[in-house]
Protein backbone atom coordinates (compact mmCIF):
# COMPACT_ATOMS: atom_id res chain seq x y z
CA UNK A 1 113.90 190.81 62.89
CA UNK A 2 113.44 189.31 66.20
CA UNK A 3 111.39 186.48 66.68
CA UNK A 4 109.64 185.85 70.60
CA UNK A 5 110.28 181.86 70.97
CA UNK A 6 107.33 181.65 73.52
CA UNK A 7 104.93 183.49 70.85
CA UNK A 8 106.18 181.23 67.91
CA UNK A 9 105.97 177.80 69.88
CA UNK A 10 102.61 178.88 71.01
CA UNK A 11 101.39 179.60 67.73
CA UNK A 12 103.14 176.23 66.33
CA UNK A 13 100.65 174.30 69.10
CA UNK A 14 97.15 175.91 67.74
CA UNK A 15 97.93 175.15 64.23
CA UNK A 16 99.05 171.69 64.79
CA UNK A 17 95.36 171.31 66.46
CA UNK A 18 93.89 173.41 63.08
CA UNK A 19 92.84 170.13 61.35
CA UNK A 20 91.47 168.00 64.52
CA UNK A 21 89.51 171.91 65.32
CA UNK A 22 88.15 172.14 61.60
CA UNK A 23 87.14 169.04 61.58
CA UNK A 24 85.31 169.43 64.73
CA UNK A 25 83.50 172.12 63.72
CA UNK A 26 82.50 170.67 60.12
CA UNK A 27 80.73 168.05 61.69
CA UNK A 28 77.64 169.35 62.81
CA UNK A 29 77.81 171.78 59.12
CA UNK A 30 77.86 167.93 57.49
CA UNK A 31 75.18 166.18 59.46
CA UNK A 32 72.95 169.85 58.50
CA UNK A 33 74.09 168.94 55.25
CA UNK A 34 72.65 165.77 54.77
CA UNK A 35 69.09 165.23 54.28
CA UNK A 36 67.40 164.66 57.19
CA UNK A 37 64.25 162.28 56.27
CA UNK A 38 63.88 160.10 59.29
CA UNK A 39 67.22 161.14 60.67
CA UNK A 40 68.86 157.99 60.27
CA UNK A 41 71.93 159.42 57.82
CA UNK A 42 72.82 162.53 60.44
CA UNK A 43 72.97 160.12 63.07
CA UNK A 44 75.27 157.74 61.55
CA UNK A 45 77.56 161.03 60.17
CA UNK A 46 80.46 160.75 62.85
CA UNK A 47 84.07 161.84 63.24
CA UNK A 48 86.15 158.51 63.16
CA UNK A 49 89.69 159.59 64.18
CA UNK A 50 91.35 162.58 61.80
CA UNK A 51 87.58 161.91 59.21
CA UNK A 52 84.15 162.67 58.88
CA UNK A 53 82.81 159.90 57.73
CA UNK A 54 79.07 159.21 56.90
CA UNK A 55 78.69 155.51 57.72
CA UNK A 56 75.88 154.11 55.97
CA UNK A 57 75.12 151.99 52.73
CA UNK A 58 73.50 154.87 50.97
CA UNK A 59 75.35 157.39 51.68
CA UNK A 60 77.09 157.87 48.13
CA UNK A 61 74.15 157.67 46.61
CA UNK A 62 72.82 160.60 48.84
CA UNK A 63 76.41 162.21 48.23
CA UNK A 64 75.90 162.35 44.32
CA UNK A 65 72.52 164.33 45.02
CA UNK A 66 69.55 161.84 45.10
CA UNK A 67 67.81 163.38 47.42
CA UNK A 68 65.89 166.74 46.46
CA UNK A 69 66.86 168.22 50.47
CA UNK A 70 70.50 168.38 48.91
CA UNK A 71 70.64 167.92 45.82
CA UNK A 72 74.18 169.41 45.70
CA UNK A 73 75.07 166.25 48.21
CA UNK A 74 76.90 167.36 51.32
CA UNK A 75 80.55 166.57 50.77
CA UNK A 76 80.98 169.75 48.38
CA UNK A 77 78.57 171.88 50.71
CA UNK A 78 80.86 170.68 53.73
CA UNK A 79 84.10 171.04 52.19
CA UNK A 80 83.23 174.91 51.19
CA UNK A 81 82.38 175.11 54.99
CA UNK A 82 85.55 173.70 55.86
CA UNK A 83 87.54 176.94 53.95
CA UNK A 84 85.36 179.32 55.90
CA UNK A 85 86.07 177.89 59.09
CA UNK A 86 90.04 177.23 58.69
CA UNK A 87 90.21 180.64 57.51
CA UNK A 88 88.79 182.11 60.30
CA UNK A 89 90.31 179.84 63.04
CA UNK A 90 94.17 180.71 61.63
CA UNK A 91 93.10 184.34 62.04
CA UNK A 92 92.30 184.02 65.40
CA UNK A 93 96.47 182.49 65.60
């Protein structure tokens, strides 16, 4: 078998962007994850470095489904998102 080094080094670049890219495109999935009420909690749901992070005091409590807009919180909702969307980013590799 013969391997093309330009091919293989190419490919070796997009998946060492996979995780920065997922998590890019989770974000917005999150924030439409979390209940919206005034808005405050979606607008405080950032990416902090290689994280989404929902930065706010209530936010495990919203997490563990005390709100009846997601009553399944939005880490699990997010993190099922996140499958679909690596999946069909290393396809495109």
């Amino acid at each position: 078998m013969k391997v093309n080094d330009d091919i293989f080094e190419k490919r070796m670049r997009k998946l060492d962007k996979l995780p920065k890219n997922v998590l890019r495109e989770a974000l917005p999935k999150m924030r439409s994850n979390t209940p919206k009420d005034k808005g405050y909690a979606r607008s405080q749901t950032k990416m902090v470095g290689n994280k989404l992070k929902a930065d706010y005091p209530y936010a495990g409590a919203l997490d563990a489904g005390s709100s009846k807009q997601a009553p399944k919180g939005f880490t699990e909702p997010t993190i099922e998102d996140m499958d679909k969307i690596a999946e069909r980013l290393v396809k495109r590799i």
